[in-house]
Protein backbone atom coordinates (compact mmCIF):
# COMPACT_ATOMS: atom_id res chain seq x y z
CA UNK A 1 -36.13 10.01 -126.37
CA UNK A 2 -35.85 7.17 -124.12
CA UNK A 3 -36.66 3.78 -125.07
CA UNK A 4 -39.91 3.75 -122.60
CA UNK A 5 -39.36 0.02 -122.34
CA UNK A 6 -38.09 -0.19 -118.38
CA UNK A 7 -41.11 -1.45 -116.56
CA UNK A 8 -42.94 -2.61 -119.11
CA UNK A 9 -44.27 -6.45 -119.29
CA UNK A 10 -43.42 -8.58 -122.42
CA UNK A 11 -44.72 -11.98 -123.75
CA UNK A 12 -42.13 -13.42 -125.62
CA UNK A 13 -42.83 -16.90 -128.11
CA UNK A 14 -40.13 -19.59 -129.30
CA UNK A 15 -37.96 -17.76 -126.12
CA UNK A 16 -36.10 -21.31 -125.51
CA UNK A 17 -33.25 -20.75 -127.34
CA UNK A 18 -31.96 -18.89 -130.85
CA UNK A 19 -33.72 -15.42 -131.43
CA UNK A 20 -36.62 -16.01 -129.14
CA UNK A 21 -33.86 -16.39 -126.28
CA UNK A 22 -32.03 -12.88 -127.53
CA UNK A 23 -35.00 -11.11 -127.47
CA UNK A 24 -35.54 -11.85 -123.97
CA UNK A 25 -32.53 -11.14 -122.98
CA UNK A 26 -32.39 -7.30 -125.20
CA UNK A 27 -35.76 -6.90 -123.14
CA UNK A 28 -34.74 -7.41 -119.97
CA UNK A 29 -31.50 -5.59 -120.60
CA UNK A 30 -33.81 -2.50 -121.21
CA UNK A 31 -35.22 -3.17 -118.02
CA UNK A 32 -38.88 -5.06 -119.12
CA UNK A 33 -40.59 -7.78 -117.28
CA UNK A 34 -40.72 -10.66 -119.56
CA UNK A 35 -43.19 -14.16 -119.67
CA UNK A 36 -40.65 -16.01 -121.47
CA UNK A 37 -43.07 -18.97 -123.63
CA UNK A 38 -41.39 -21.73 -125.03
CA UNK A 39 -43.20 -25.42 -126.53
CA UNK A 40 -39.89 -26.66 -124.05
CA UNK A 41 -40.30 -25.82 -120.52
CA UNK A 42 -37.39 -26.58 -119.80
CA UNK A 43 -35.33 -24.75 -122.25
CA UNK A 44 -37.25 -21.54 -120.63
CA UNK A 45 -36.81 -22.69 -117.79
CA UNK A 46 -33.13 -22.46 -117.80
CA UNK A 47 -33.18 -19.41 -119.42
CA UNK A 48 -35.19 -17.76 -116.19
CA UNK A 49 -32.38 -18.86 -114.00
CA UNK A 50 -30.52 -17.05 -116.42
CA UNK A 51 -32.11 -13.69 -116.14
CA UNK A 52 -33.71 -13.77 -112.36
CA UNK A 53 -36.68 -11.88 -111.24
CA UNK A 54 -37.25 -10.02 -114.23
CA UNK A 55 -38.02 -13.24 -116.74
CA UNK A 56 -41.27 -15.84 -115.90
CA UNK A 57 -40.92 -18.89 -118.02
CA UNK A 58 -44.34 -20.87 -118.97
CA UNK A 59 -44.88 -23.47 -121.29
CA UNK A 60 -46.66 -22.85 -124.63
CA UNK A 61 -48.15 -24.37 -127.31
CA UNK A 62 -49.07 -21.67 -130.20
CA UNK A 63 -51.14 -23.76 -132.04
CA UNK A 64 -53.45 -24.16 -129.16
CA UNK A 65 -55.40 -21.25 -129.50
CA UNK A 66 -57.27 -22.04 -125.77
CA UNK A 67 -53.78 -22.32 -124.23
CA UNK A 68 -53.00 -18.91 -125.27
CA UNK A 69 -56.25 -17.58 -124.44
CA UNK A 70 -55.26 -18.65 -121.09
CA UNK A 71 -51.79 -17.78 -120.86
CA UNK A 72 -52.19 -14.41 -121.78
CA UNK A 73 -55.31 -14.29 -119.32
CA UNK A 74 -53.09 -15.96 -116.66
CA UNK A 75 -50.46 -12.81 -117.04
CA UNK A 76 -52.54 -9.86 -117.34
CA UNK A 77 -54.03 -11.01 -113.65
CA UNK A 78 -50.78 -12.19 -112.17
CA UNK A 79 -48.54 -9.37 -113.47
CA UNK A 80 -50.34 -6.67 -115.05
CA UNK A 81 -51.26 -5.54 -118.24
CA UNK A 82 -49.18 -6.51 -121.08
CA UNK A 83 -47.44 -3.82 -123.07
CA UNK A 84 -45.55 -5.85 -125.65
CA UNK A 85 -46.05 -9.11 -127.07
CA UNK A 86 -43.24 -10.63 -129.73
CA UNK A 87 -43.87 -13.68 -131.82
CA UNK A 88 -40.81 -15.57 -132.26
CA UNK A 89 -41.81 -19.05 -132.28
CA UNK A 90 -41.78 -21.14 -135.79
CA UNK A 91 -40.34 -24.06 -137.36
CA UNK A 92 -39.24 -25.45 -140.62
CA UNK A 93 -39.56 -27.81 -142.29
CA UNK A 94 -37.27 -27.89 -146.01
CA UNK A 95 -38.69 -30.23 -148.78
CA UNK A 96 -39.18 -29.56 -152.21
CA UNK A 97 -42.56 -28.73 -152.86
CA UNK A 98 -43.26 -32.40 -155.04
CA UNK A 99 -42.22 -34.36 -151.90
CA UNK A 100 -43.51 -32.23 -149.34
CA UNK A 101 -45.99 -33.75 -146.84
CA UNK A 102 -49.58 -32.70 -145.87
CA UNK A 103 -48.65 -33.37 -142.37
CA UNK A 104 -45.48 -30.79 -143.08
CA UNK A 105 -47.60 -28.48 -144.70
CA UNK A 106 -49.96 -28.52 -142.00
CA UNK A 107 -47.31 -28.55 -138.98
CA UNK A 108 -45.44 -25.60 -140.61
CA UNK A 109 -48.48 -23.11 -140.83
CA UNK A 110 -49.95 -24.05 -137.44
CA UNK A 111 -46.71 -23.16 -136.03
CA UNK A 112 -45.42 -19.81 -138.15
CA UNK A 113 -48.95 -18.47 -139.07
CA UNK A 114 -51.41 -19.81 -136.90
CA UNK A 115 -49.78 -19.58 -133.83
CA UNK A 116 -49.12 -15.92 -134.72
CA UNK A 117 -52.96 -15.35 -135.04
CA UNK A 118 -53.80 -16.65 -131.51
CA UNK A 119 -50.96 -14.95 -129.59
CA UNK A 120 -51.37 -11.50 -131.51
CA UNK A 121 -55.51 -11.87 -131.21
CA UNK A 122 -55.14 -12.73 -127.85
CA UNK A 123 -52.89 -9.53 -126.87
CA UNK A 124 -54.28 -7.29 -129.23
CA UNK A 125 -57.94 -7.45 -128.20
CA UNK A 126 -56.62 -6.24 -124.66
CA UNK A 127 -54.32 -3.72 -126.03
CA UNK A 128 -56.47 -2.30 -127.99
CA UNK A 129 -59.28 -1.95 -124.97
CA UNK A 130 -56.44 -0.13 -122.90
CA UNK A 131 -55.14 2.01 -125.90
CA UNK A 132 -51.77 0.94 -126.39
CA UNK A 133 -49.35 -1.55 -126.96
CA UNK A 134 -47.37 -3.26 -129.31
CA UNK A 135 -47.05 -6.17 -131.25
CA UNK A 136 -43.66 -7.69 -133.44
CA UNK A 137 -43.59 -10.24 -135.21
CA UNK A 138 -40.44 -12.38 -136.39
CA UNK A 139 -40.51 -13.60 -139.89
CA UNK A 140 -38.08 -13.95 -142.77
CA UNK A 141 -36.74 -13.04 -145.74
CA UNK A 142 -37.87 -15.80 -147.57
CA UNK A 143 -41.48 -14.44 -147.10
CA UNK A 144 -40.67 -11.73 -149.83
CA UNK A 145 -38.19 -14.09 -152.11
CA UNK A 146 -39.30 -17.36 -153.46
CA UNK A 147 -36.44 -20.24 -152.10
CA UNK A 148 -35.84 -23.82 -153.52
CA UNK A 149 -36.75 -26.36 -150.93
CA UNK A 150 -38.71 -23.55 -148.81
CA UNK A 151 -42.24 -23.53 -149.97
CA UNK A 152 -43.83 -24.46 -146.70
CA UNK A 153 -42.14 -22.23 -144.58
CA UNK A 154 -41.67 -19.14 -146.93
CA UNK A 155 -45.70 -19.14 -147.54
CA UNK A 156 -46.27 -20.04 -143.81
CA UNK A 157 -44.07 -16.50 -142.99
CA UNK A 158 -45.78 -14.78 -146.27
CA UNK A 159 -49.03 -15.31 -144.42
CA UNK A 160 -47.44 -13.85 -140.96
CA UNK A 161 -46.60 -10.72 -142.44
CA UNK A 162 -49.63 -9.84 -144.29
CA UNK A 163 -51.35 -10.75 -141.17
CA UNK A 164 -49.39 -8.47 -138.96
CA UNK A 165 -50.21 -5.59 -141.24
CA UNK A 166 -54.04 -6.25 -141.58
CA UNK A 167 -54.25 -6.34 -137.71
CA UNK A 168 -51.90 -3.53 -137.44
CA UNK A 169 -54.43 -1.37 -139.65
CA UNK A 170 -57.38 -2.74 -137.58
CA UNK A 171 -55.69 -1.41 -134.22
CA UNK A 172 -53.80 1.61 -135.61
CA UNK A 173 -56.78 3.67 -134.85
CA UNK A 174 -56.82 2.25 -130.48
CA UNK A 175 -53.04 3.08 -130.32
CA UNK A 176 -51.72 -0.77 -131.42
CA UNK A 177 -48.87 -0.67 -133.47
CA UNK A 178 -47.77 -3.77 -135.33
CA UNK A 179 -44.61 -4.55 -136.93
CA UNK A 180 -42.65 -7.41 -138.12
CA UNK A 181 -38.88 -8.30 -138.37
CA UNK A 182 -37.83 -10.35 -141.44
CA UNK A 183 -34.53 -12.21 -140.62
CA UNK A 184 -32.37 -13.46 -143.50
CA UNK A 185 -29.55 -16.08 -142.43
CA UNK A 186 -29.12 -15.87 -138.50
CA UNK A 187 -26.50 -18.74 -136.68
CA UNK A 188 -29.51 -20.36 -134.38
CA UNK A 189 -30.64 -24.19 -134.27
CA UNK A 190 -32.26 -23.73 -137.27
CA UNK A 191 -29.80 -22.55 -139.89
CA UNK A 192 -27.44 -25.37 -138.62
CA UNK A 193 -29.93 -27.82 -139.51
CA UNK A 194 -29.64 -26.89 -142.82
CA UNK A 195 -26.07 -27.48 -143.08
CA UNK A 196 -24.17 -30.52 -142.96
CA UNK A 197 -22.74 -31.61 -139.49
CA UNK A 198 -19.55 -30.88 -138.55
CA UNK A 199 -19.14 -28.34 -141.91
CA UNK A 200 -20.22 -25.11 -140.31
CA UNK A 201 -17.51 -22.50 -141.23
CA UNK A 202 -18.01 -23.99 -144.75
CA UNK A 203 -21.44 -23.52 -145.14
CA UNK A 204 -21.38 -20.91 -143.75
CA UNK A 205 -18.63 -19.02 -145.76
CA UNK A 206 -21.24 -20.78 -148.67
CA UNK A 207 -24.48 -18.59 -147.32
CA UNK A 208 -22.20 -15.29 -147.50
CA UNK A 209 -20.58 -16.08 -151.07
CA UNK A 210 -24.09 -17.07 -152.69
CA UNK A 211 -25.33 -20.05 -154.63
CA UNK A 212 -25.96 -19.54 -157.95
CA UNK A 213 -27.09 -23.27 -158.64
CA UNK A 214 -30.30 -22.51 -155.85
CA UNK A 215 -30.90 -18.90 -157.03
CA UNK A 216 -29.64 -17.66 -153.79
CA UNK A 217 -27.80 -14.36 -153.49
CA UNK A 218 -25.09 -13.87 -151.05
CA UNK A 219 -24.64 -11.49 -148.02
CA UNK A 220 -23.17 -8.27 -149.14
CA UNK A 221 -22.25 -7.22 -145.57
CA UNK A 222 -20.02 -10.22 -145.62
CA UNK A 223 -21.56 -11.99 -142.22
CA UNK A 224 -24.39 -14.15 -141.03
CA UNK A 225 -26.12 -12.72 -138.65
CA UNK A 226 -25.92 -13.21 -134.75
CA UNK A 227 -29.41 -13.84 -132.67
CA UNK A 228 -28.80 -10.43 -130.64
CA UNK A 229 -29.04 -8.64 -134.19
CA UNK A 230 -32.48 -9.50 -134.71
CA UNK A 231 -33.35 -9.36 -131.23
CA UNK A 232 -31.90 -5.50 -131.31
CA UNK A 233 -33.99 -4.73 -134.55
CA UNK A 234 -37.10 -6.43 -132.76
CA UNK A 235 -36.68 -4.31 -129.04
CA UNK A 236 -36.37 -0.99 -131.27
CA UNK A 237 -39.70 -1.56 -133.11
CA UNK A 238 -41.26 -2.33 -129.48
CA UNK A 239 -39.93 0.81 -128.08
CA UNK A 240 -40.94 4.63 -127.97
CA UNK A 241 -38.51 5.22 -130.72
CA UNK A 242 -40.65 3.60 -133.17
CA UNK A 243 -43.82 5.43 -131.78
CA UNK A 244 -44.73 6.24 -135.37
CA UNK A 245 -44.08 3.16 -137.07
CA UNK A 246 -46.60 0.27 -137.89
CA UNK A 247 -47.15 -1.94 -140.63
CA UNK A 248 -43.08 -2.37 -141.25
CA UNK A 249 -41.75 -5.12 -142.36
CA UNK A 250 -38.08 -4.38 -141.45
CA UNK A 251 -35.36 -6.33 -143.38
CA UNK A 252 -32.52 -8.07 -141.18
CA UNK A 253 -30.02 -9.98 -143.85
CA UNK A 254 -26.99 -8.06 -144.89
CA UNK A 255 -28.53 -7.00 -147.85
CA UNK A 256 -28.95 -10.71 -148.96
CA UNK A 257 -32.07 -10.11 -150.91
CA UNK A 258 -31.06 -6.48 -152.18
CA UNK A 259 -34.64 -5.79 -150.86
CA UNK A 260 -36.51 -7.29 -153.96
């Protein structure tokens, strides 16, 4: 079985840089059209140039539920129907959950849980009138295992799973399928911010060994992983070859939470 990707249009969320940015680039590689959507138009931009003809870059704002509307609207009647829509786009922000903000609370769920709702709402409603499509969502690892200084953004991805399946059971039934990939530690913007600058082989080699002091397992496959091995798990969930999976939550971390 092919992949049944080549041809097919893509929305893509958070593409600017990290995994966003690899999964544009694995879905191009299989020959899709891509609307590359970033907050940054400029990072998209760039990445465009990158990729030529078959990558549009437009700026997006999740959390601005008539700016998707549009967007999405936008596509379908420039470029065609969508086929494949992956939500990539979050943020974090790490705080102990005693000194943790209302506005970080807030910012962190508009971004990783509502902005999931108003792309996949957006796409879904027209997939499901046309009878297929597919939807993937990127989350983590810390959405299934509680982490120290993680509250907001564990919950926030919590919520983005659970969603993902209840809309993947709605749809099931009109030929939607709806997945999401659950990353564990992946070398992007993000997991450098977390580590002190100008240390990043040591905290790295600290990720893969394990904290005991945090409660953190290490990585039993003995790496971090790169962008284009999420982005790889993500295209393979869009494709034909997962025509009879839905409502998976598929586990990218070495092993790092021995799937607890």
């Amino acid at each position: 079985m092919t992949s049944g990707i080549a041809g097919r249009l893509a929305l893509v969320t958070g593409a600017g840089r990290g995994i966003g940015a690899a999964v544009v680039a694995a879905l191009a590689a299989e020959g899709a059209r891509v609307v590359a959507t970033d907050l940054s138009g400029e990072d998209v931009e760039t990445l465009a140039k990158e990729h030529g003809e078959r990558v549009t870059a437009r700026p997006l704002d999740v959390t601005d539920a008539g700016a998707v509307e549009a967007l999405v609207a936008e596509t379908e009647d420039a470029l065609g129907p969508l086929d494949i829509a992956v939500n990539v786009a979050g943020i974090l922000r790490s705080s102990d959950v005693v000194d943790l903000t209302d506005e970080d609370w807030a910012a962190t769920f508009a971004v990783n849980a509502t902005g999931v709702f108003h792309v996949s709402r957006a796409v879904a409603r027209r997939m499901a009138a046309r009878g297929s499509g597919s939807v993937v969502t990127v989350a983590s690892n810390a959405a299934g295992v509680p982490r120290a200084g993680m509250a907001a953004y564990a919950a926030s991805k919590a919520a983005a799973v659970m969603f993902t399946k209840c809309l993947g059971l709605e749809v099931a039934g009109r030929g939607v399928r709806c997945n999401t990939v659950s990353p564990g530690s992946t070398l992007t913007a993000m997991q450098r911010s977390l580590w002190p600058a100008g240390d990043e082989g040591a905290a790295a080699a600290r990720v893969i060994a394990g904290d005991l002091g945090s409660y953190r397992t290490g990585i039993p496959l003995g790496r971090i992983a790169d962008p284009s091995d999420i982005a790889d798990a993500v295209v393979f969930l869009a494709s034909d070859r997962a025509r009879h999976i839905t409502m998976h939550d598929l586990y990218v971390d070495g092993g790092a939470t021995l799937r607890a």
